[in-house]
Protein backbone atom coordinates (compact mmCIF):
# COMPACT_ATOMS: atom_id res chain seq x y z
CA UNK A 1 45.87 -21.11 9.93
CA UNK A 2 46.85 -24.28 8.78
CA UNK A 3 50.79 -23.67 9.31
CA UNK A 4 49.87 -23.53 13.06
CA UNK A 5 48.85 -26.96 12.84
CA UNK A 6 51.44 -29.36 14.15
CA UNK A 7 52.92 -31.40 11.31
CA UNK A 8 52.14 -29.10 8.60
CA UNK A 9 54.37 -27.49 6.46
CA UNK A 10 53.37 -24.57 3.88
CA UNK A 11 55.55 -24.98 0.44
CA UNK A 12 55.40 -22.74 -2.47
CA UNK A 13 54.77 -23.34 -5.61
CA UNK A 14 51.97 -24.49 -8.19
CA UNK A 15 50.12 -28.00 -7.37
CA UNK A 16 50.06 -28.11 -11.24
CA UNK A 17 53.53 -28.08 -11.86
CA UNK A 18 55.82 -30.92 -12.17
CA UNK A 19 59.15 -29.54 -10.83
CA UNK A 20 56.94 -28.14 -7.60
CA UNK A 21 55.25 -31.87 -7.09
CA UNK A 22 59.05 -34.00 -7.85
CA UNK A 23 59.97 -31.23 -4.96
CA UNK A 24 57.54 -31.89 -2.00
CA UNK A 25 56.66 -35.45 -2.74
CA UNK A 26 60.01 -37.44 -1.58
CA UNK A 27 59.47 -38.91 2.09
CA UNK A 28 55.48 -38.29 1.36
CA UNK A 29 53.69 -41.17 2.98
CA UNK A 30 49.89 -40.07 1.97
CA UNK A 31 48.27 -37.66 -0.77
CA UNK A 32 45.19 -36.37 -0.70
CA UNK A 33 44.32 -34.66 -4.28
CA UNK A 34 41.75 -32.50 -4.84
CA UNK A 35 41.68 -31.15 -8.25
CA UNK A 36 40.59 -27.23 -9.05
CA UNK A 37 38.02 -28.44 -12.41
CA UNK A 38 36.38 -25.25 -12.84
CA UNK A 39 39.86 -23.73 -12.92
CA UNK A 40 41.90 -26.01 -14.68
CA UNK A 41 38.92 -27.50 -17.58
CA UNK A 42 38.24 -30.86 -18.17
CA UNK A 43 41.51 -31.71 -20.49
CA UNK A 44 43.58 -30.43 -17.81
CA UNK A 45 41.90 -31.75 -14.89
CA UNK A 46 41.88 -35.47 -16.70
CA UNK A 47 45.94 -34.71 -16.61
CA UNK A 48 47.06 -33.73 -13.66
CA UNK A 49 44.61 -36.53 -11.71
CA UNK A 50 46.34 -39.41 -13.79
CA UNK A 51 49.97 -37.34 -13.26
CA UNK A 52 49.67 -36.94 -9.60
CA UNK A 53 48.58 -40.56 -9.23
CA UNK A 54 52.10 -41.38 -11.23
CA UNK A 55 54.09 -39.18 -9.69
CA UNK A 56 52.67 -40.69 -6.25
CA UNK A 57 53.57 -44.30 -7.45
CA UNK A 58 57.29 -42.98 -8.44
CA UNK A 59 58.24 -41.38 -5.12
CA UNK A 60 56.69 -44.40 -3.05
CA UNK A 61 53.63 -42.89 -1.57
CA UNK A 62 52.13 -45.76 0.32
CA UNK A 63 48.54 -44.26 -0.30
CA UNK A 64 46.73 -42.20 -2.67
CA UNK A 65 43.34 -40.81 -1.84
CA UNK A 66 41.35 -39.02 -4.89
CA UNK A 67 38.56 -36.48 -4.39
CA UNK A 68 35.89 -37.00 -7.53
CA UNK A 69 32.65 -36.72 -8.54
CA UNK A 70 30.19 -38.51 -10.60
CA UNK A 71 30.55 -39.51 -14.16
CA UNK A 72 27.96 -37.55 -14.72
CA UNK A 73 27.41 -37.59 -18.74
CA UNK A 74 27.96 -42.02 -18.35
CA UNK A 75 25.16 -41.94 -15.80
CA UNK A 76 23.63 -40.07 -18.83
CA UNK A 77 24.43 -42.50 -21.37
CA UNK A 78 25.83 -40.03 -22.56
CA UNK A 79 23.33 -37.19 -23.85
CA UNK A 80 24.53 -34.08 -24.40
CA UNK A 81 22.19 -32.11 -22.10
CA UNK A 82 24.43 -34.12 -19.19
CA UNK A 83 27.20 -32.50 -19.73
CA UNK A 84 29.75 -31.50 -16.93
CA UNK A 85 32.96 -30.75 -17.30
CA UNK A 86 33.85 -30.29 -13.91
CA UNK A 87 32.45 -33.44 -12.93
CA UNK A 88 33.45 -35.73 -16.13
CA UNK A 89 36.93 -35.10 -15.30
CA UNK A 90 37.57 -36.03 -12.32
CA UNK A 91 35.05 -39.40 -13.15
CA UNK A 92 37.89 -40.00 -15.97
CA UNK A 93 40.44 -40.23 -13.52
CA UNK A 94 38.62 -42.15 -11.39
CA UNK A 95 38.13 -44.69 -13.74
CA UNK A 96 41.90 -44.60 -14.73
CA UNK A 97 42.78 -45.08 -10.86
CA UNK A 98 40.51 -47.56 -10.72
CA UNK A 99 42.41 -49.72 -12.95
CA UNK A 100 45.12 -49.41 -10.91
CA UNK A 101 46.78 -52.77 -8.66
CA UNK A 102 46.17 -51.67 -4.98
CA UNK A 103 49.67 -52.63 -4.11
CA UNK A 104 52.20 -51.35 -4.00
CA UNK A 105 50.37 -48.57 -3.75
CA UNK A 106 47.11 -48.48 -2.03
CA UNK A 107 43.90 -45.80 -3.62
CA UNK A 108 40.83 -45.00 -2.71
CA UNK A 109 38.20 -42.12 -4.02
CA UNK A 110 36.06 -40.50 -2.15
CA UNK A 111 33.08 -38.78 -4.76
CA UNK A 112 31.09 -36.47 -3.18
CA UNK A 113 28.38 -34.06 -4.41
CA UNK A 114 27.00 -30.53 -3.72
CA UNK A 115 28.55 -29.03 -0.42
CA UNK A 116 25.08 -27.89 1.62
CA UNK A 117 26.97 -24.78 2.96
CA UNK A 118 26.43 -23.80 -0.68
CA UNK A 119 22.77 -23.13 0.80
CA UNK A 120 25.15 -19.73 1.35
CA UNK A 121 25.72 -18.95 -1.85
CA UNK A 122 24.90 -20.49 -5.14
CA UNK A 123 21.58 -22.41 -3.40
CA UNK A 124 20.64 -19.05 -1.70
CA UNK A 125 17.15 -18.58 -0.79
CA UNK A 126 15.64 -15.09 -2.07
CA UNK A 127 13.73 -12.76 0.59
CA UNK A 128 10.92 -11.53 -0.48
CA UNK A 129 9.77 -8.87 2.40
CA UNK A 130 6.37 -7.94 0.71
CA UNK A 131 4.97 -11.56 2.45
CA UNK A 132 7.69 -12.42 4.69
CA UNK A 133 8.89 -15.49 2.72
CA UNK A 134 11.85 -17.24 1.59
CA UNK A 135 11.99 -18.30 -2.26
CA UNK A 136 14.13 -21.43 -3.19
CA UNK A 137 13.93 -21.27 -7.11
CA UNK A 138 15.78 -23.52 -8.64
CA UNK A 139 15.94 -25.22 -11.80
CA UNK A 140 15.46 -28.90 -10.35
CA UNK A 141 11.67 -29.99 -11.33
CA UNK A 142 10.55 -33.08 -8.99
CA UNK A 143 14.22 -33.60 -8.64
CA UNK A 144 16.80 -34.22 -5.54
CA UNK A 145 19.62 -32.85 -5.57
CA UNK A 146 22.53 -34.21 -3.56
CA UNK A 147 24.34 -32.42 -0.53
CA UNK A 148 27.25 -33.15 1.45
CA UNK A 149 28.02 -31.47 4.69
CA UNK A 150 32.17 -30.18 4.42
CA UNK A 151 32.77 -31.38 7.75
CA UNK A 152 31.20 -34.46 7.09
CA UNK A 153 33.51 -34.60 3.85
CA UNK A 154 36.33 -34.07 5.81
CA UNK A 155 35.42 -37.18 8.52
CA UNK A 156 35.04 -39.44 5.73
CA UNK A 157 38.72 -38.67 4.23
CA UNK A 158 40.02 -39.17 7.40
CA UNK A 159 38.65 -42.40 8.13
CA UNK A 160 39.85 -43.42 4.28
CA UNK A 161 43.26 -42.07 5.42
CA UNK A 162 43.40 -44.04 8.42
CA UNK A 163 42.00 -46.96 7.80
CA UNK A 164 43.72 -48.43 4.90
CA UNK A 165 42.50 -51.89 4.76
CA UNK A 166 38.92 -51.41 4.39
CA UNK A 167 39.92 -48.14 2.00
CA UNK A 168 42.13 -49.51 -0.35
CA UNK A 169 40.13 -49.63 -3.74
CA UNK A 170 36.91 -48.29 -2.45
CA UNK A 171 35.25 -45.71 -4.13
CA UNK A 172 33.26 -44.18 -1.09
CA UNK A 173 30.06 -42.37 -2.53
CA UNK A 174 29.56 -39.45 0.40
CA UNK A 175 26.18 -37.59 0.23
CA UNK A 176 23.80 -36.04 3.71
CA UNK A 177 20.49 -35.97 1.87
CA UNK A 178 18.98 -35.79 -1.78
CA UNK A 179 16.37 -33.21 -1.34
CA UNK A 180 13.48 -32.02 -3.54
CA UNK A 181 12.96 -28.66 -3.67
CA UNK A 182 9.87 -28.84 -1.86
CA UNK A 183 11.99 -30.81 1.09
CA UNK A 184 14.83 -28.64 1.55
CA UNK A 185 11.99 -25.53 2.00
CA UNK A 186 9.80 -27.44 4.58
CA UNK A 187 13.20 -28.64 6.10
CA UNK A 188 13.95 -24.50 6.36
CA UNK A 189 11.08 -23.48 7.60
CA UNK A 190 10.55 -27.05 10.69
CA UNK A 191 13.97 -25.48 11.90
CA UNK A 192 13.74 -21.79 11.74
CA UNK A 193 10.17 -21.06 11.83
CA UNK A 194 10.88 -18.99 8.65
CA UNK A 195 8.06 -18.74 5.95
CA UNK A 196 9.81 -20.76 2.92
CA UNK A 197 8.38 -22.05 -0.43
CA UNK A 198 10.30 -24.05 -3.46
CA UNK A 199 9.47 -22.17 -6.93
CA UNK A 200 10.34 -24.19 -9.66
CA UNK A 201 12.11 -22.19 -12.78
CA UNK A 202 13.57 -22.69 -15.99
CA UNK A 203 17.32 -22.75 -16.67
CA UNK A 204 16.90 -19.19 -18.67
CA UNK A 205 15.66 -18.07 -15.71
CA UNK A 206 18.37 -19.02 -13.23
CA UNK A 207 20.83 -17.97 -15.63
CA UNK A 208 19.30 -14.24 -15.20
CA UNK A 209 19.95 -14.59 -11.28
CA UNK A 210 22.83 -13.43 -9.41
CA UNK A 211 24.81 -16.68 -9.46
CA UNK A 212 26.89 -16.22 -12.00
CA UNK A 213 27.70 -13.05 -13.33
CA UNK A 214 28.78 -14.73 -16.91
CA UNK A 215 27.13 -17.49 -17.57
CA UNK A 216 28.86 -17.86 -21.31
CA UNK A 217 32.34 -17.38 -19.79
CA UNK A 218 34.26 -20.82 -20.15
CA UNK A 219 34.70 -23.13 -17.49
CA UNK A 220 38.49 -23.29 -16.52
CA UNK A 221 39.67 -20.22 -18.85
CA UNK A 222 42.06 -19.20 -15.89
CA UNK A 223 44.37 -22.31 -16.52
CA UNK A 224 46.41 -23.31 -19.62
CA UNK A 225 45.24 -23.26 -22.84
CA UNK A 226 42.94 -26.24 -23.72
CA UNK A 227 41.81 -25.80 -27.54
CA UNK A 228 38.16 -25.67 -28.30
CA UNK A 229 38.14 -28.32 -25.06
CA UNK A 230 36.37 -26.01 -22.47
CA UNK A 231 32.50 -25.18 -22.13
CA UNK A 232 30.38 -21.97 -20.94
CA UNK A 233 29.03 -21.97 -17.55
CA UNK A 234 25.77 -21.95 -18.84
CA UNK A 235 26.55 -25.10 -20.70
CA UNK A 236 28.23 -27.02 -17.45
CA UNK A 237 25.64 -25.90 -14.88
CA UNK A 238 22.74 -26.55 -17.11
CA UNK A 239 24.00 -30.49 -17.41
CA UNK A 240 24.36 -30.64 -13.75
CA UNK A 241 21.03 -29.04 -12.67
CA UNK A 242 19.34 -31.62 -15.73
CA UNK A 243 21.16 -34.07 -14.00
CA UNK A 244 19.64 -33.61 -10.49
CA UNK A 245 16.57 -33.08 -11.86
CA UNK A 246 16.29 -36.43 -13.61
CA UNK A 247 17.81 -37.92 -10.30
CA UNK A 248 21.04 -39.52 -12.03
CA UNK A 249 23.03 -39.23 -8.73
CA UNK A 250 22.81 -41.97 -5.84
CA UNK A 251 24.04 -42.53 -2.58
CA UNK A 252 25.61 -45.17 -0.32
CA UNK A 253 23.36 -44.23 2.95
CA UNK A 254 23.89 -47.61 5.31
CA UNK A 255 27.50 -47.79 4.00
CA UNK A 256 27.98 -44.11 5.47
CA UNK A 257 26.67 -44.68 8.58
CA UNK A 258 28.75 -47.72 9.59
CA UNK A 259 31.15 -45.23 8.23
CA UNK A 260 30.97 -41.90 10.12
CA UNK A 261 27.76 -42.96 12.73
CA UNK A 262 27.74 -39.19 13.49
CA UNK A 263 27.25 -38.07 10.47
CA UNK A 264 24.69 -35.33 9.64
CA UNK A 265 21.20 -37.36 8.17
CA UNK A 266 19.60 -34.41 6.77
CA UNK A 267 19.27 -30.92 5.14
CA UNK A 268 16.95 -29.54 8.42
CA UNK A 269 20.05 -31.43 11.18
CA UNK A 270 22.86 -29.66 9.18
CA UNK A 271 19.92 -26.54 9.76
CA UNK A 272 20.43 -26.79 12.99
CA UNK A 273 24.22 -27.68 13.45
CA UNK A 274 25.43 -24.35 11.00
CA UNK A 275 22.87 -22.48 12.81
CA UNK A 276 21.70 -21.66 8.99
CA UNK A 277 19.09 -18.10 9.06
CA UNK A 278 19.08 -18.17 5.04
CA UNK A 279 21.20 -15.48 4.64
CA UNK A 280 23.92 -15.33 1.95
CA UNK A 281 27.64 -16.06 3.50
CA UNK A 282 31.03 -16.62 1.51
CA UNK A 283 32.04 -19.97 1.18
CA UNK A 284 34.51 -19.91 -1.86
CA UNK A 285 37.03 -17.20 -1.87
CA UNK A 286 35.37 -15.78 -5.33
CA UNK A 287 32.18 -15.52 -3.45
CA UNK A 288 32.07 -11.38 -3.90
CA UNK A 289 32.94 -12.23 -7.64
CA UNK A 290 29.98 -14.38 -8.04
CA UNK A 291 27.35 -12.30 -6.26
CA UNK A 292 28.29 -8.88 -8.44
């Protein structure tokens, strides 16, 4: 799909591989990087952020634009029950590339948050047909938790892309809506007319649901080897639901909308717009994976 695009050309190789990147970055005017975290690990993902970033300076790309995420365990001060892997490493590189002259080489990050298509997937809503109703249960208290809309996403990098004067060295915050639980289920049901309630659980008990089928397996075991370095599932998701729940995350709302005026304001407008029935859908190639 995207080699039918004009422009775009399709190279082989590995994006975490330093012969492959010296190969297609020559005559590169722009890089987008998006890091794989819950592939790579933390130690890894901290690496090849601050590498491609180098490499980019080297081979005289005139601007580098860095998808992150919050710091999440800083916002934390640091407490253990904060922590998330996939989240503090991008943040590190962030704050590496933040230290960075914006000339010659201009940056900018954009950090983003939860996509809301995960509604499809990990956010899921379960049917119970005995009294008609849609269950949101989530680990998230009197929480929000932060959602982005992809296309959204996507608007906002190309507006950092293309407008390079008011991009360089901003660190765009993107987010649609911080919900409660008890939000995103009235949101539901205004749109649909679907019976929907928010149940509150424990982290024990969301661990037992379908999301993830191994909740002690390590978070980026499928890249190279990274020591002791890399944490359980259990142990990354748990610091990013406790996060949410003790509303650590914030948003730039006026600053998006002189941004992207079209954006999507809400969980029950992006409802509407994905034509979202609370069904489960694949977003992320593993999805199958996930839901065994």
């Amino acid at each position: 799909m995207l080699a039918r695009l004009p422009g775009v050309t399709i190279v082989e190789g590995n994006s975490y591989d330093e012969s492959t990147l010296r190969n297609i970055l020559p005559g590169v005017d722009r890089v987008f990087a998006n890091t794989n975290g819950p592939a790579l690990g933390e130690m890894a993902e901290i690496y090849w952020g601050i590498r491609l970033y180098e490499l980019s300076r080297e081979f005289g790309v005139k601007h580098f634009v860095y998808a992150s995420l919050p710091y999440v365990s800083k916002l934390g001060n640091f407490n253990d029950k904060y922590k998330v892997g996939h989240c503090d490493g991008k943040a590190k590189v962030t704050e590496f590339i933040s230290a960075q002259p914006k000339s010659p080489m201009a940056w900018s990050i954009i950090t983003s948050c939860l996509y809301i298509e995960s509604l499809t997937e990990f956010l899921v809503p379960i049917y119970e047909p005995s009294n008609d109703t849609h269950v949101f249960a989530l680990p998230l208290g009197q929480g929000r938790c932060p959602m982005i809309s992809l296309d959204d996403n996507a608007a906002y990098i190309r507006w950092t892309l293309d407008n390079p004067s008011q991009s360089n060295g901003l660190n765009l915050n993107v987010v649609t809506e911080a919900v409660t639980g008890d939000e995103l289920a009235a949101a539901f049901s205004k749109v649909t007319g679907k019976k929907s309630v928010y149940k509150d659980i424990s982290l024990d008990e969301y661990f037992r649901l379908p999301v993830f089928p191994d909740p002690e397996a390590k978070i980026g075991a499928s890249g190279a080897s990274a020591g002791n370095t890399l944490i359980t599932v259990r142990k990354n998701f748990s610091g990013l639901w406790n996060s949410w729940k003790d509303e650590l995350w914030a948003g730039g709302y006026q600053v998006l909308g002189r941004v992207l005026p079209t954006r999507v304001k809400g969980v029950g407008e992006w409802v509407v717009k994905a034509g979202y029935t609370g069904k489960a859908a694949p977003l992320l190639k593993d999805f199958k994976i996930v839901q065994k």
